[in-house]
N, C-alpha and C. Protein backbone atom coordinates (compact mmCIF):
# COMPACT_ATOMS: atom_id res chain seq x y z
N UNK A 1 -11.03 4.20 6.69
CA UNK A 1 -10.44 4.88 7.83
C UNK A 1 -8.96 5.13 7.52
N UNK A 2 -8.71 6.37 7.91
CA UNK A 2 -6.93 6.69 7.60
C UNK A 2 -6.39 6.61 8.74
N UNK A 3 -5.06 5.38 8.91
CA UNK A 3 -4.53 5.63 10.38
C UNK A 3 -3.20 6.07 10.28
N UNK A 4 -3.16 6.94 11.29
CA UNK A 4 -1.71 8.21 11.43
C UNK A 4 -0.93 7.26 12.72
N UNK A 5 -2.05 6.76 13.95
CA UNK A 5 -0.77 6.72 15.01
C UNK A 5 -0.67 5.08 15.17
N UNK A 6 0.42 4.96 16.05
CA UNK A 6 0.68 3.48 16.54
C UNK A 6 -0.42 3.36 17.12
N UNK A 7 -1.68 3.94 18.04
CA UNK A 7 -2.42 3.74 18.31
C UNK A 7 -3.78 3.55 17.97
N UNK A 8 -3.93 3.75 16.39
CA UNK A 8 -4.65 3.70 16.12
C UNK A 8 -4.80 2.60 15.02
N UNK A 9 -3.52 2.56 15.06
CA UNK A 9 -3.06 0.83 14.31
C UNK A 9 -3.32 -0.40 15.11
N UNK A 10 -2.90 -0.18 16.42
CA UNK A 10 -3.44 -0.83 17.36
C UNK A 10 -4.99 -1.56 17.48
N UNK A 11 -5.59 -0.35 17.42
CA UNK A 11 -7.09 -0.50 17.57
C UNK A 11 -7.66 -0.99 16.03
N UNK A 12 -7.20 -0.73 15.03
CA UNK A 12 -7.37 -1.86 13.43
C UNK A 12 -7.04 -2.83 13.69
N UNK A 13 -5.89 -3.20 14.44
CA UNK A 13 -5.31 -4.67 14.81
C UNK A 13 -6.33 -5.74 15.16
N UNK A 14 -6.78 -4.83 16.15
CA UNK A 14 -8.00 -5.69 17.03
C UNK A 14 -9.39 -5.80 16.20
N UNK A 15 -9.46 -4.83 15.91
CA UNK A 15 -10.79 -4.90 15.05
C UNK A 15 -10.78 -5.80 13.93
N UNK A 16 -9.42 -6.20 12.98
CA UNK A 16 -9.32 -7.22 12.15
C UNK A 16 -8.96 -8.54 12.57
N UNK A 17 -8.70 -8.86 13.72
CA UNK A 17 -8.32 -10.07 14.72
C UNK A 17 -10.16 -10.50 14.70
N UNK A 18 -10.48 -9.27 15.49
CA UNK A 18 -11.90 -10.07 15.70
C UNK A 18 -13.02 -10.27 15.00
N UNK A 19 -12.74 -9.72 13.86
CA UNK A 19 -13.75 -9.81 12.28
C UNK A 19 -13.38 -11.27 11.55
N UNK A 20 -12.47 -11.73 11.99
CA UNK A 20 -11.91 -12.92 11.27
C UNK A 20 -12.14 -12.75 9.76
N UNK A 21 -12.06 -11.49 8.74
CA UNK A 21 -11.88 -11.71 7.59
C UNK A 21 -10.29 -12.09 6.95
N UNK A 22 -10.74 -12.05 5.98
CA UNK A 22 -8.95 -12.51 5.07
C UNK A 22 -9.09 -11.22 4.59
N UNK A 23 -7.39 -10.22 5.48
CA UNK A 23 -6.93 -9.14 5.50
C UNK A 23 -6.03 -9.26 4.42
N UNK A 24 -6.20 -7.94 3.22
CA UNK A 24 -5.22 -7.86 2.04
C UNK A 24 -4.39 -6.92 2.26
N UNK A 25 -3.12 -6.73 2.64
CA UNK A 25 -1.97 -5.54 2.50
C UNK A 25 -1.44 -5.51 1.54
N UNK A 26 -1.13 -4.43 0.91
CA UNK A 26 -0.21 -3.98 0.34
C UNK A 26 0.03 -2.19 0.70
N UNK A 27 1.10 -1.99 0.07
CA UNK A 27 1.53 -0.78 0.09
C UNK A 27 2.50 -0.05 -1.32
N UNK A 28 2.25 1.65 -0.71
CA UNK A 28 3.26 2.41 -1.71
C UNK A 28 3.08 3.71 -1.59
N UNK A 29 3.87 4.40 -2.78
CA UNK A 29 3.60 5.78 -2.45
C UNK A 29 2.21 6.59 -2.93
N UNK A 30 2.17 6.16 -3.96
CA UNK A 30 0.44 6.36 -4.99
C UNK A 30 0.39 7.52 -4.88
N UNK A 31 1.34 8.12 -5.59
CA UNK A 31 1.52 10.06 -5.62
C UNK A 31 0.67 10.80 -7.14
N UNK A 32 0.64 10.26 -7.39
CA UNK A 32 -0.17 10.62 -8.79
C UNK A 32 -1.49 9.22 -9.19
N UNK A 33 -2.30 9.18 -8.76
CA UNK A 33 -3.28 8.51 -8.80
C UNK A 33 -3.29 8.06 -10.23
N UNK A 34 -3.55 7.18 -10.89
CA UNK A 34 -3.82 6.47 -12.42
C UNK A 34 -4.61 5.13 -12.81
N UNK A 35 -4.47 4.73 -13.70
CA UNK A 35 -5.38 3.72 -13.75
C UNK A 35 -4.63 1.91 -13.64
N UNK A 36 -3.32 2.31 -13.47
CA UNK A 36 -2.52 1.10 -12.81
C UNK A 36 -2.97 0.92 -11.83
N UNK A 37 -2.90 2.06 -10.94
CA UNK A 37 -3.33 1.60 -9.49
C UNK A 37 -4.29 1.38 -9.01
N UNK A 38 -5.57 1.88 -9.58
CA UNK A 38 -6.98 1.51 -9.59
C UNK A 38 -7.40 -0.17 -9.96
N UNK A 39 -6.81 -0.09 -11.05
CA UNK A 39 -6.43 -1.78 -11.74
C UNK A 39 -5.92 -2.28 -10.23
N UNK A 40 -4.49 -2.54 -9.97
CA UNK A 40 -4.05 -3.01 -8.97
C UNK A 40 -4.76 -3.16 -7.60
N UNK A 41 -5.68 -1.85 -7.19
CA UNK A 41 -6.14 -1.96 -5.74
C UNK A 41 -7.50 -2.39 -6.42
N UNK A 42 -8.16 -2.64 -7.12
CA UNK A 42 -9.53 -3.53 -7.03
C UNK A 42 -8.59 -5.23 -7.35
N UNK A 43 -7.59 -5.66 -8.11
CA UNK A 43 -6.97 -7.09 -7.88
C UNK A 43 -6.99 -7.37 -6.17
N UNK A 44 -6.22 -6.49 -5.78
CA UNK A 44 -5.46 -6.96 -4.33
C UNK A 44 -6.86 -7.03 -3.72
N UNK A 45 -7.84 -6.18 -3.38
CA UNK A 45 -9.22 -6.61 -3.00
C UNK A 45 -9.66 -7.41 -3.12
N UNK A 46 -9.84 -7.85 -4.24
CA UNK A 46 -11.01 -9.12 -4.67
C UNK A 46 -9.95 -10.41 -4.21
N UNK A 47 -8.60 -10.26 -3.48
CA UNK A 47 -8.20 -11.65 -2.88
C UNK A 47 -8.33 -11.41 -1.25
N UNK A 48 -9.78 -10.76 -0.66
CA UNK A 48 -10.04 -10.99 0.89
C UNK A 48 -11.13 -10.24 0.85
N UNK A 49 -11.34 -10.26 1.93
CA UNK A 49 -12.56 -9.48 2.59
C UNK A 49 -12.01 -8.05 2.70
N UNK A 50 -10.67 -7.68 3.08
CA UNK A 50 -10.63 -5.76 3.43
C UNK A 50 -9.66 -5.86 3.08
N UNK A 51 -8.56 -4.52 2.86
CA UNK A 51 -7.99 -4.37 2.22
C UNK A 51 -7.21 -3.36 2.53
N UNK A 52 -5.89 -3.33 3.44
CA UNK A 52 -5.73 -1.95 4.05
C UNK A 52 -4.36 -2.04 3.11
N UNK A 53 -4.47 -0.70 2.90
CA UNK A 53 -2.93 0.15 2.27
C UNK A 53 -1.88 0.60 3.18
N UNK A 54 -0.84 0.36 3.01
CA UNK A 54 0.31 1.09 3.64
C UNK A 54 1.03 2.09 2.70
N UNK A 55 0.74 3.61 3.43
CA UNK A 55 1.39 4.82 2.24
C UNK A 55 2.44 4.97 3.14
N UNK A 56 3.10 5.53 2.22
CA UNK A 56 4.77 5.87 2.67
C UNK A 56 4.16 7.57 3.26
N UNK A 57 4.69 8.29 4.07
CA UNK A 57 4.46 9.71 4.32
C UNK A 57 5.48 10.38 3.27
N UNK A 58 5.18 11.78 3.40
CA UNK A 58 5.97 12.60 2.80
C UNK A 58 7.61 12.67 2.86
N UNK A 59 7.80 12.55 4.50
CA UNK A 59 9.17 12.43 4.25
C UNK A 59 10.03 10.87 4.18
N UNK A 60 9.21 9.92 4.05
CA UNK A 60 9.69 8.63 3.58
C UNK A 60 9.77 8.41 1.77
N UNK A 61 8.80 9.64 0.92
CA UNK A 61 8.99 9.39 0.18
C UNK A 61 9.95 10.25 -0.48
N UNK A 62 10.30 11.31 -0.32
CA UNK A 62 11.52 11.99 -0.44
C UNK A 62 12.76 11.44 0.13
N UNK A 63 12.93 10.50 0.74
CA UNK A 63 14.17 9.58 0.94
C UNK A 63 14.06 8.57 0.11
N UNK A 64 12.92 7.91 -0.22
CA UNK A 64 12.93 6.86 -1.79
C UNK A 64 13.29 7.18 -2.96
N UNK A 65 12.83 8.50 -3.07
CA UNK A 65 12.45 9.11 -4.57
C UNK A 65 13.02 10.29 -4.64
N UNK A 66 13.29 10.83 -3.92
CA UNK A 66 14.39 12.51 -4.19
C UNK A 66 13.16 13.77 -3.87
N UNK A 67 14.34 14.91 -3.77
CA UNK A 67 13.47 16.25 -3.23
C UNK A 67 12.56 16.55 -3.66
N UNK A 68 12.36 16.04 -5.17
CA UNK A 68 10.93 16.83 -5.88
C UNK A 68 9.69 16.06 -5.47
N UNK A 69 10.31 15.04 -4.99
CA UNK A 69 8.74 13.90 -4.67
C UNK A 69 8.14 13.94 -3.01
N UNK A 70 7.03 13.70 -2.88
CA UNK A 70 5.96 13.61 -3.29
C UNK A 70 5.26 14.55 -4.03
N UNK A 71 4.54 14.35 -5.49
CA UNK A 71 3.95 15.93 -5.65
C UNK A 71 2.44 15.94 -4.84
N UNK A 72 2.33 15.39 -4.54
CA UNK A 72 0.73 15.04 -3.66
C UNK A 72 1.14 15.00 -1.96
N UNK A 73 0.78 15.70 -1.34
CA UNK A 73 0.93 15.66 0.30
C UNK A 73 0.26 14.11 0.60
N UNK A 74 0.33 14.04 1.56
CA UNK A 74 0.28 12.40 2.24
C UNK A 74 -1.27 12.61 3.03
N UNK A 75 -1.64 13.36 3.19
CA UNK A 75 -3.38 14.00 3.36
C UNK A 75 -3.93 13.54 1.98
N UNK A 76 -3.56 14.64 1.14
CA UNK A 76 -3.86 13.98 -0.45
C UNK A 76 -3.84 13.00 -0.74
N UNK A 77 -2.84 12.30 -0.44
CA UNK A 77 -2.50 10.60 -1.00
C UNK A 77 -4.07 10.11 -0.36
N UNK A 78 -3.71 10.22 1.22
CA UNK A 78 -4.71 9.13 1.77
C UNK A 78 -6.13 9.48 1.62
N UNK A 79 -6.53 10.66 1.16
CA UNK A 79 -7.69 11.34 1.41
C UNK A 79 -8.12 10.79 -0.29
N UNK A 80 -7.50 9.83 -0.95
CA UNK A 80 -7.75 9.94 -2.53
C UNK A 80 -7.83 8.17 -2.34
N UNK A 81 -7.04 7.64 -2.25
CA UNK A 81 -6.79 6.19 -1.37
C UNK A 81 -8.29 6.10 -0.44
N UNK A 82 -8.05 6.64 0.72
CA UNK A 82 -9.66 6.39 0.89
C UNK A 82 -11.19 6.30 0.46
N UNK A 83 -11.13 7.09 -0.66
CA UNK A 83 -12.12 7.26 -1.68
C UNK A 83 -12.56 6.43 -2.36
N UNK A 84 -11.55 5.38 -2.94
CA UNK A 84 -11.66 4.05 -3.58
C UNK A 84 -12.50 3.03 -2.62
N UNK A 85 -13.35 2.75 -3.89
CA UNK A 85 -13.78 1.33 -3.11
C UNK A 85 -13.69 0.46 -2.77
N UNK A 86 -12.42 -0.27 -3.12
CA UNK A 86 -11.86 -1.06 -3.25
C UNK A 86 -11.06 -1.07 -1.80
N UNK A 87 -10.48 0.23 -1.55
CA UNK A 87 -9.69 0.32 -0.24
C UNK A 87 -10.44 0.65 1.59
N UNK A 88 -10.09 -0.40 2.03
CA UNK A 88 -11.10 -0.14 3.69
C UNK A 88 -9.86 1.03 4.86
N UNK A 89 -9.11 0.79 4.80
CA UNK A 89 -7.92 1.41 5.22
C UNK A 89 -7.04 1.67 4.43
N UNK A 90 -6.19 2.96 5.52
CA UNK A 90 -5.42 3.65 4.62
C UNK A 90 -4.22 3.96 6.41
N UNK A 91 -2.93 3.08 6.07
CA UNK A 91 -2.56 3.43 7.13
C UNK A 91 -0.93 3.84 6.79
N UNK A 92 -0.41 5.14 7.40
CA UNK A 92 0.45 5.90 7.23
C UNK A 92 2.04 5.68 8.12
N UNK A 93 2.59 4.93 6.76
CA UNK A 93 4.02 4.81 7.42
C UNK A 93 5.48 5.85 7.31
N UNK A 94 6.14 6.08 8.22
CA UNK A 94 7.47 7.06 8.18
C UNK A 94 8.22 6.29 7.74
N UNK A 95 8.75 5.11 8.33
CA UNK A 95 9.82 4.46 7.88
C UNK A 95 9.93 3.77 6.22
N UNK A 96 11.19 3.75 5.63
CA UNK A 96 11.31 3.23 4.58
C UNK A 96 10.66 1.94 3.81
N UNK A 97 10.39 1.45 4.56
CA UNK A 97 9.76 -0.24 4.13
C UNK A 97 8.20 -0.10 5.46
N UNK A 98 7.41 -0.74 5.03
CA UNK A 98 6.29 -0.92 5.75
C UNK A 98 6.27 -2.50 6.58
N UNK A 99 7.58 -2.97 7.29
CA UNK A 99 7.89 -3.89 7.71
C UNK A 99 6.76 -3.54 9.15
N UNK A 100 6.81 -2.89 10.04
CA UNK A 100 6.61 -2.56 11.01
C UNK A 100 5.17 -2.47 11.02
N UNK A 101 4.48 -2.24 10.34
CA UNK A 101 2.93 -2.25 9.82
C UNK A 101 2.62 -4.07 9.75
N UNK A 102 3.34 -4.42 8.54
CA UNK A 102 3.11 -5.56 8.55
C UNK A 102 3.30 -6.75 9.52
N UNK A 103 3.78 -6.52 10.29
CA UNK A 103 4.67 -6.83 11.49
C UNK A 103 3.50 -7.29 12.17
N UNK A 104 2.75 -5.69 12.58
CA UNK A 104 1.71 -5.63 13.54
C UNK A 104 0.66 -6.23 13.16
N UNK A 105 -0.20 -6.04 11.81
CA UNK A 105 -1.35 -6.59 11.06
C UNK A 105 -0.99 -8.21 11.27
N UNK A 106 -0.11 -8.58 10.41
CA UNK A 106 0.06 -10.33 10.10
C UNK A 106 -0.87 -10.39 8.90
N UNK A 107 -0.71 -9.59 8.25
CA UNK A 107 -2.00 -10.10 6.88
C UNK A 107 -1.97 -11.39 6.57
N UNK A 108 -3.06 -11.68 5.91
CA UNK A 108 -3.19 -13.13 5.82
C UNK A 108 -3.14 -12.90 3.72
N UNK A 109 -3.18 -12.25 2.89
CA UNK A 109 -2.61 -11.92 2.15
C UNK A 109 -1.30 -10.53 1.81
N UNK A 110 0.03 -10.54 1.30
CA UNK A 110 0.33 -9.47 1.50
C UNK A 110 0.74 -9.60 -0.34
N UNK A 111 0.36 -8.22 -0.80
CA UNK A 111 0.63 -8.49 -2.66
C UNK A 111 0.86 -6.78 -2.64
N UNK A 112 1.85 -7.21 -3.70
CA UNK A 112 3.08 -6.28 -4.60
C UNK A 112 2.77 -6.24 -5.93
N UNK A 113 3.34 -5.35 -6.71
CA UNK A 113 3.23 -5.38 -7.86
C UNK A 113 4.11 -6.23 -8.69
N UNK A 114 3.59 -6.43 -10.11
CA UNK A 114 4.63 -7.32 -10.98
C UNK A 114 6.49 -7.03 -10.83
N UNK A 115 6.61 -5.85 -10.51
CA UNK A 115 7.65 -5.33 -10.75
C UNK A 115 8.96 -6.05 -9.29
N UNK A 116 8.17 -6.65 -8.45
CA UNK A 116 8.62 -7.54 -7.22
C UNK A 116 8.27 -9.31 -7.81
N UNK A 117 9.27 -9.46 -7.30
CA UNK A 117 9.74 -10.80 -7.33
C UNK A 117 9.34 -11.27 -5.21
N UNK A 118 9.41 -12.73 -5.24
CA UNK A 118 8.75 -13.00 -3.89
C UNK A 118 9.80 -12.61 -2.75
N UNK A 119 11.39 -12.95 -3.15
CA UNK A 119 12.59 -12.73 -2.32
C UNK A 119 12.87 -10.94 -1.99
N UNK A 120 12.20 -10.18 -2.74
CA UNK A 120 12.36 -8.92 -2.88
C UNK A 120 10.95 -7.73 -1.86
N UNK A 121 9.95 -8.94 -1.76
CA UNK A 121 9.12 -8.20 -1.06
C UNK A 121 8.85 -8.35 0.27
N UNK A 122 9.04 -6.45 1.12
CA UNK A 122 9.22 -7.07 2.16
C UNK A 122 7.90 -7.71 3.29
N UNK A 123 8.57 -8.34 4.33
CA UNK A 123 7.08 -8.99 5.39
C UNK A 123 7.14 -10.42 4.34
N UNK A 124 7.39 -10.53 3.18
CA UNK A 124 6.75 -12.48 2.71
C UNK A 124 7.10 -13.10 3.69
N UNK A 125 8.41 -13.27 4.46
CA UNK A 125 8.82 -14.54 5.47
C UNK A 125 7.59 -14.74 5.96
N UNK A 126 7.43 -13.40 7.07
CA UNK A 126 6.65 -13.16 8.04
C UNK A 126 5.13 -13.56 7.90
N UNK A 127 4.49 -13.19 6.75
CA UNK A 127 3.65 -13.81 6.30
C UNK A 127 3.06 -15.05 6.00
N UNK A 128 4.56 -15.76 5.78
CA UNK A 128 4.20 -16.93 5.26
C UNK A 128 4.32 -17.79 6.43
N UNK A 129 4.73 -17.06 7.41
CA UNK A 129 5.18 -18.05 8.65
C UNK A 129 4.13 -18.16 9.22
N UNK A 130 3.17 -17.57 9.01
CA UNK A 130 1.50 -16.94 9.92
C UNK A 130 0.67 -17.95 9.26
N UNK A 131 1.13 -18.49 8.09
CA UNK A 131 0.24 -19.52 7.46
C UNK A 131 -0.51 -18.38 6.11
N UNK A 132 0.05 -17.27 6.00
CA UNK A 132 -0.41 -16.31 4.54
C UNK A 132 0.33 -16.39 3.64
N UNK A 133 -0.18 -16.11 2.61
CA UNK A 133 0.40 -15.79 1.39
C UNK A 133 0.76 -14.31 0.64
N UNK A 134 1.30 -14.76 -0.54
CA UNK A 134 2.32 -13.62 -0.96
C UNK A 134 1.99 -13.93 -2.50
N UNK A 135 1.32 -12.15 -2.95
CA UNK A 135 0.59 -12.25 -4.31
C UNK A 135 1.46 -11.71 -5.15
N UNK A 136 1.59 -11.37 -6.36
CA UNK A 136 2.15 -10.32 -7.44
C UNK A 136 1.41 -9.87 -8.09
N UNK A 137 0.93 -8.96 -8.47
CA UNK A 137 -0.11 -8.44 -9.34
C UNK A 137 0.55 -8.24 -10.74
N UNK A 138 0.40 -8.72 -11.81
CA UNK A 138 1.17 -7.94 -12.75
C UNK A 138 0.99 -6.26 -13.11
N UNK A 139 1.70 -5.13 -13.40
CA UNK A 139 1.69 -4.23 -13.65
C UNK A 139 0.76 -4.02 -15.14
N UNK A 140 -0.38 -2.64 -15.19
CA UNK A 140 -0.62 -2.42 -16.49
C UNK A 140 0.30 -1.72 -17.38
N UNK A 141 0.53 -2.08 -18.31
CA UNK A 141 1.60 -1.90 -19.47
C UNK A 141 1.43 -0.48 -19.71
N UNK A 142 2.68 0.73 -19.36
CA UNK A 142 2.68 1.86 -19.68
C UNK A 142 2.17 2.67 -18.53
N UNK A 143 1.51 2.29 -17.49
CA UNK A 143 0.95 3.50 -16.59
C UNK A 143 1.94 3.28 -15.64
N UNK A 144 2.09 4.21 -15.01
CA UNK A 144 3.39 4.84 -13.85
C UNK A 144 3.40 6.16 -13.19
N UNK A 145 3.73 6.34 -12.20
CA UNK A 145 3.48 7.86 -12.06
C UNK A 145 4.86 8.59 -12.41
N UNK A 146 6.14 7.86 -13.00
CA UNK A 146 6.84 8.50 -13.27
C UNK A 146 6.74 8.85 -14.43
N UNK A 147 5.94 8.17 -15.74
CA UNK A 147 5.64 8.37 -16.87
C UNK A 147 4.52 9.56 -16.98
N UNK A 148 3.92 9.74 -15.95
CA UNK A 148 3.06 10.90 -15.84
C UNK A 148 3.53 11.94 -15.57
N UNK A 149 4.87 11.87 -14.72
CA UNK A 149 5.25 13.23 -14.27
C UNK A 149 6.49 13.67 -15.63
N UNK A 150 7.10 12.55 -16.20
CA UNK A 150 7.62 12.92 -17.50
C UNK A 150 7.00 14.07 -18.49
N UNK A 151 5.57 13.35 -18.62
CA UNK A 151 4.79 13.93 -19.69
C UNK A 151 4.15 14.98 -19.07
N UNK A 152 3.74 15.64 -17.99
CA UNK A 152 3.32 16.55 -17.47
C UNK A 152 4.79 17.96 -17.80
N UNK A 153 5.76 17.42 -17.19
CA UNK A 153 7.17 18.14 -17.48
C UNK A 153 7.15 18.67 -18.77
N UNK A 154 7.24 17.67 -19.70
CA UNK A 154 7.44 18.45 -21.21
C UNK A 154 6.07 19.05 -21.93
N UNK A 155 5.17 19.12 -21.20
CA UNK A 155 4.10 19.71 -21.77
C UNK A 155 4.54 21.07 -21.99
């Protein structure tokens, strides 16, 4: 399921409250799909039962990353994100950090990539205060979507 509104975050809220599974968050921009992230979102899975994503929208990621980015619309993102099996949700944030998502969920796992350290990722307090934990995935060596859009460039 892809969620766009506060209200429909709402209604995941409840639906993962009353499933009592062990909820996995993470998030990002995932603008060029690869096999890091495929790697990464079947890890973060296999530590719960579901597994919802937090994508940055279009214009959150052009304030991270500059005018040329996103090259994938945020339909695209999530409509590609949903596809995976690995992923049960797909829920769509404006603001810069996905604090406010996490906020609402309370995951009972929340995991980042290698490239985060535990003091650096945001929601761990919050998490950990809920009685959850806080994963790192290590990164696969060489895949990136900036290394893709490098090599796409000089083609």
């Amino acid at each position: 399921m892809i969620i766009s509104s506060s209200d429909e975050l709402g209604t995941l809220v409840d639906v993962l409250r009353k499933s009592h599974a062990t909820v996995v968050f993470t998030n990002g921009v995932f603008d060029i799909l690869h096999a890091g992230h495929t790697t990464y979102l079947d890890a973060a899975r296999a530590l719960g039962d579901v597994l919802v994503v937090g994508l940055n929208t279009d214009a959150s990621v052009k304030r991270l990353k500059g005018p040329e980015r996103p090259i994938n619309t945020q339909a695209d993102r999530a409509t590609v994100l949903q596809a995976l099996r690995s992923v049960d949700h797909v829920v769509l944030f404006e603001q810069d950090t996905p604090l406010d998502v996490i906020t609402a969920i309370v995951p009972d796992v929340l995991v980042k990539g290698g490239d985060y350290t535990r003091e650096t990722i945001v929601g761990a307090d919050l998490v950990e205060e809920h009685g959850g934990r806080v994963v790192t995935i290590p990164l696969v060596e060489g895949r990136s979507t900036t290394n893709v859009i490098t090599r796409a460039r000089s083609v």
